[in-house]
C-alpha atoms as a PDB file:
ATOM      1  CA  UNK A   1     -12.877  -2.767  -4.738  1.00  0.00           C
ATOM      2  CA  UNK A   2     -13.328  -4.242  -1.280  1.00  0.00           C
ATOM      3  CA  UNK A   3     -12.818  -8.100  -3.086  1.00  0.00           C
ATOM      4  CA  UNK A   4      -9.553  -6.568  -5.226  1.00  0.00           C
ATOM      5  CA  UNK A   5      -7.478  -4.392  -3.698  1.00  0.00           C
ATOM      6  CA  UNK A   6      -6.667  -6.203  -0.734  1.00  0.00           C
ATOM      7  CA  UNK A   7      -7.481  -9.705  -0.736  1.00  0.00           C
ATOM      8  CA  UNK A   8      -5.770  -9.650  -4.491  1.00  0.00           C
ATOM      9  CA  UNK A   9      -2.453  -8.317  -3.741  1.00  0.00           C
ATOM     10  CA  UNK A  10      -2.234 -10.428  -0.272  1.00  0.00           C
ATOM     11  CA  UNK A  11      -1.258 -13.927  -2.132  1.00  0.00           C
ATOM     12  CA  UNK A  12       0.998 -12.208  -4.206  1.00  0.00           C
ATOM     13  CA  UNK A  13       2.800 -10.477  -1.169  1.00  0.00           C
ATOM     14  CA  UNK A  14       2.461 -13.265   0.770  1.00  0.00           C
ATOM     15  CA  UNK A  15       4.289 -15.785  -2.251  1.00  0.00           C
ATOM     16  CA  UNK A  16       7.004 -12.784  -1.914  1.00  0.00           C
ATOM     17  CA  UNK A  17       7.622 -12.610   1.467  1.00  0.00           C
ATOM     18  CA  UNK A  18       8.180 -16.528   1.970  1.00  0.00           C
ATOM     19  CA  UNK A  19      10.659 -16.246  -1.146  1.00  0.00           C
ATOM     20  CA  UNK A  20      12.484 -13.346   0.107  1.00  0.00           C
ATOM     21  CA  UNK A  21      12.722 -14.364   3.933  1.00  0.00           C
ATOM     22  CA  UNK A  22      14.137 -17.741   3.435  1.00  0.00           C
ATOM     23  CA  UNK A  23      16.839 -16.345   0.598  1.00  0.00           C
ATOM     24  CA  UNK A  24      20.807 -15.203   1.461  1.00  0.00           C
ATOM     25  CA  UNK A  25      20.332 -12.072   0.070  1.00  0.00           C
ATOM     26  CA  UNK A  26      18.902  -8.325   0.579  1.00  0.00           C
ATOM     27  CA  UNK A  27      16.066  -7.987  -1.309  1.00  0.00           C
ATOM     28  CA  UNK A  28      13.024  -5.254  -1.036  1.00  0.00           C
ATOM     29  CA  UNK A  29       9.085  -6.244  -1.049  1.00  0.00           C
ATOM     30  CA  UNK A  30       7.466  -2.822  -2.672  1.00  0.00           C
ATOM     31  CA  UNK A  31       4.229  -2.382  -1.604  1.00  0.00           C
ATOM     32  CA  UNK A  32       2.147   0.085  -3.358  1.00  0.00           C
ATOM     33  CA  UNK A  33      -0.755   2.401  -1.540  1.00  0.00           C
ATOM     34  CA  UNK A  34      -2.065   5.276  -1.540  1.00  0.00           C
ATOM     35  CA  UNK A  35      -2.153   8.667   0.528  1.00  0.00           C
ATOM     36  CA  UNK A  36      -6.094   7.702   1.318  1.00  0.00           C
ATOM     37  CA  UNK A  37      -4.189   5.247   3.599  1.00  0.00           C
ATOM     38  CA  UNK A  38      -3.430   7.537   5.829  1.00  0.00           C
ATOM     39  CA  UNK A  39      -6.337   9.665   5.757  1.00  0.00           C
ATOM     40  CA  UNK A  40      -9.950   9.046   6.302  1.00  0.00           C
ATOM     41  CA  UNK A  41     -12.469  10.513   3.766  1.00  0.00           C
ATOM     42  CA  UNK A  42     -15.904  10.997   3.829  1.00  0.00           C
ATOM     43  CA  UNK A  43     -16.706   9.818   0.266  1.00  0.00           C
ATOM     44  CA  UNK A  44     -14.605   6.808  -0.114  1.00  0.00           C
ATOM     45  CA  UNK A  45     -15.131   4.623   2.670  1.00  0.00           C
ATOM     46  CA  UNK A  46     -14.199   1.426   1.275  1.00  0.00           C
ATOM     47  CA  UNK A  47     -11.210   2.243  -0.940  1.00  0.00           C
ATOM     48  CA  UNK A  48      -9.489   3.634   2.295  1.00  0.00           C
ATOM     49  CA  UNK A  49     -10.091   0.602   3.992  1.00  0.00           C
ATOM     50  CA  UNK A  50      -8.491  -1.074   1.615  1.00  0.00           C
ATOM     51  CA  UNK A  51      -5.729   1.303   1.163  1.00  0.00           C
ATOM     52  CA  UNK A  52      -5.538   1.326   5.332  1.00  0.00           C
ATOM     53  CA  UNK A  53      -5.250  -2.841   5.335  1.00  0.00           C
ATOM     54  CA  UNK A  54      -2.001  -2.526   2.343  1.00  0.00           C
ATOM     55  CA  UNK A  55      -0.446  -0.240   4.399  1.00  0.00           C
ATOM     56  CA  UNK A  56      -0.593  -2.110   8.082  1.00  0.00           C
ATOM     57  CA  UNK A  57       0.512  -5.206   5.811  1.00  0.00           C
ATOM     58  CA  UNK A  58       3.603  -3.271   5.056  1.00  0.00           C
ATOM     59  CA  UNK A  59       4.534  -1.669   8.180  1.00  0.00           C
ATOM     60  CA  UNK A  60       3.713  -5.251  10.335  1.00  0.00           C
ATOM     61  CA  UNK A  61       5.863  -7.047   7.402  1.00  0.00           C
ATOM     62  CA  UNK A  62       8.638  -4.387   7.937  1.00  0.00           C
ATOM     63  CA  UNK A  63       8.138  -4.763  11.735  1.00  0.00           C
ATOM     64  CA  UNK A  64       8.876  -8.127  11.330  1.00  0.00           C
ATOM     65  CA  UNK A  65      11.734  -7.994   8.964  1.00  0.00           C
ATOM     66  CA  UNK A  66      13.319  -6.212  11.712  1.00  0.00           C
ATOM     67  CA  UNK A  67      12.681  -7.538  14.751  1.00  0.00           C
ATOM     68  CA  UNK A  68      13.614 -11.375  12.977  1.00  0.00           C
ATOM     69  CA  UNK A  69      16.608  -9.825  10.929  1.00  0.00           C
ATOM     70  CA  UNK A  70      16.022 -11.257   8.138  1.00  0.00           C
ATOM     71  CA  UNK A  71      17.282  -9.417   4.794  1.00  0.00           C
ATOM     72  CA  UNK A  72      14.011  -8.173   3.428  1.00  0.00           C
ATOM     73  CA  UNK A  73      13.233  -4.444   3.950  1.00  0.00           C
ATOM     74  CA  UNK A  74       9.549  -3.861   2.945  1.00  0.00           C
ATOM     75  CA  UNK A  75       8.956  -0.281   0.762  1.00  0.00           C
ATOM     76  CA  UNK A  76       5.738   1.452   1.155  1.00  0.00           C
ATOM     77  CA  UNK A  77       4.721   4.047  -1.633  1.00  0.00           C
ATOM     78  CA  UNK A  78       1.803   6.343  -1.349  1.00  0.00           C
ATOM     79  CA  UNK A  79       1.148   8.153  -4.309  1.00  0.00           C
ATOM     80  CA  UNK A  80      -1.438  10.913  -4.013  1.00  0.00           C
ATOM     81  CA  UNK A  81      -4.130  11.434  -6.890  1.00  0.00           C
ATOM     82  CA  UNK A  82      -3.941  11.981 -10.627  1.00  0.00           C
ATOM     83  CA  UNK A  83      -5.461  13.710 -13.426  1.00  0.00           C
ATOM     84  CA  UNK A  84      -8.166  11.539 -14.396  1.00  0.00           C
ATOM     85  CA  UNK A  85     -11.783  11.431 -15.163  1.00  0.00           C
ATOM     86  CA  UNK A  86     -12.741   9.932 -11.640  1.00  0.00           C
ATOM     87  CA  UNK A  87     -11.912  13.629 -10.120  1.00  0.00           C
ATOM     88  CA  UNK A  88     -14.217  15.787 -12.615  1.00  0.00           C
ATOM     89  CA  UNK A  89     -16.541  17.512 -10.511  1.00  0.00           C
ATOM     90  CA  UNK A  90     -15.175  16.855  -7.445  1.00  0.00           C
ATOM     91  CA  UNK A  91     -13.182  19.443  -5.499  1.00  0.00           C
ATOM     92  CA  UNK A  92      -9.177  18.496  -5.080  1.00  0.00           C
ATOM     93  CA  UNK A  93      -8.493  17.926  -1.284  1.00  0.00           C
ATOM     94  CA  UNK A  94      -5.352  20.255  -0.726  1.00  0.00           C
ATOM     95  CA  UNK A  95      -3.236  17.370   0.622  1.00  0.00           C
ATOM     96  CA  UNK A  96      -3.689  15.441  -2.715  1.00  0.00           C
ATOM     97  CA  UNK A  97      -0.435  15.312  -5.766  1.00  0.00           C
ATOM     98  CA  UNK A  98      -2.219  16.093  -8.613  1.00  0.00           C
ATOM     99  CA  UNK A  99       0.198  15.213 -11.799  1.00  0.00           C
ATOM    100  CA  UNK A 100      -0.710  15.994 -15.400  1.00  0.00           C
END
């Protein structure tokens, strides 16, 4: 997880960022998270991490896009959990979107 979910997407964001910084026209980098980026827990210490570095990426890159005005707004999505397998047995945290 720790080798994928962060230091996989970064070349792609990065290639994305260049592209749409230099270019005329408004364009939005999406960057896709998770609600375990803005909460700690106990029992998945390294996905959050992960989750926590996507999500500073996004709000420096947005920070950024601001303060340099260029015409890139950066789009952060944190979509809670889901029906699946990986949650069987475990209890739901109340703050997670469970969809069937």
């Amino acid at each position: 997880m720790a080798e994928v979910n962060f230091p996989g997407a970064l070349p792609l964001v990065q290639w994305a960022w260049r592209k749409m910084s230099t270019q005329n026209r408004k364009s939005v980098l999406t960057i896709i998270g998770s609600t375990s980026s803005v909460k700690a827990r106990s029992d998945e210490a390294v996905y959050v991490a992960t989750k926590h570095a996507q999500a500073g990426l996004a709000r420096s890159l947005g920070m950024q896009a601001d303060e340099q005005k260029l015409p890139v707004r950066v789009a952060l999505f944190l979509p809670g959990a889901m029906k699946t397998p990986f949650w069987n047995g475990r209890d739901l945290q109340a703050d997670l979107y469970v969809f069937q």
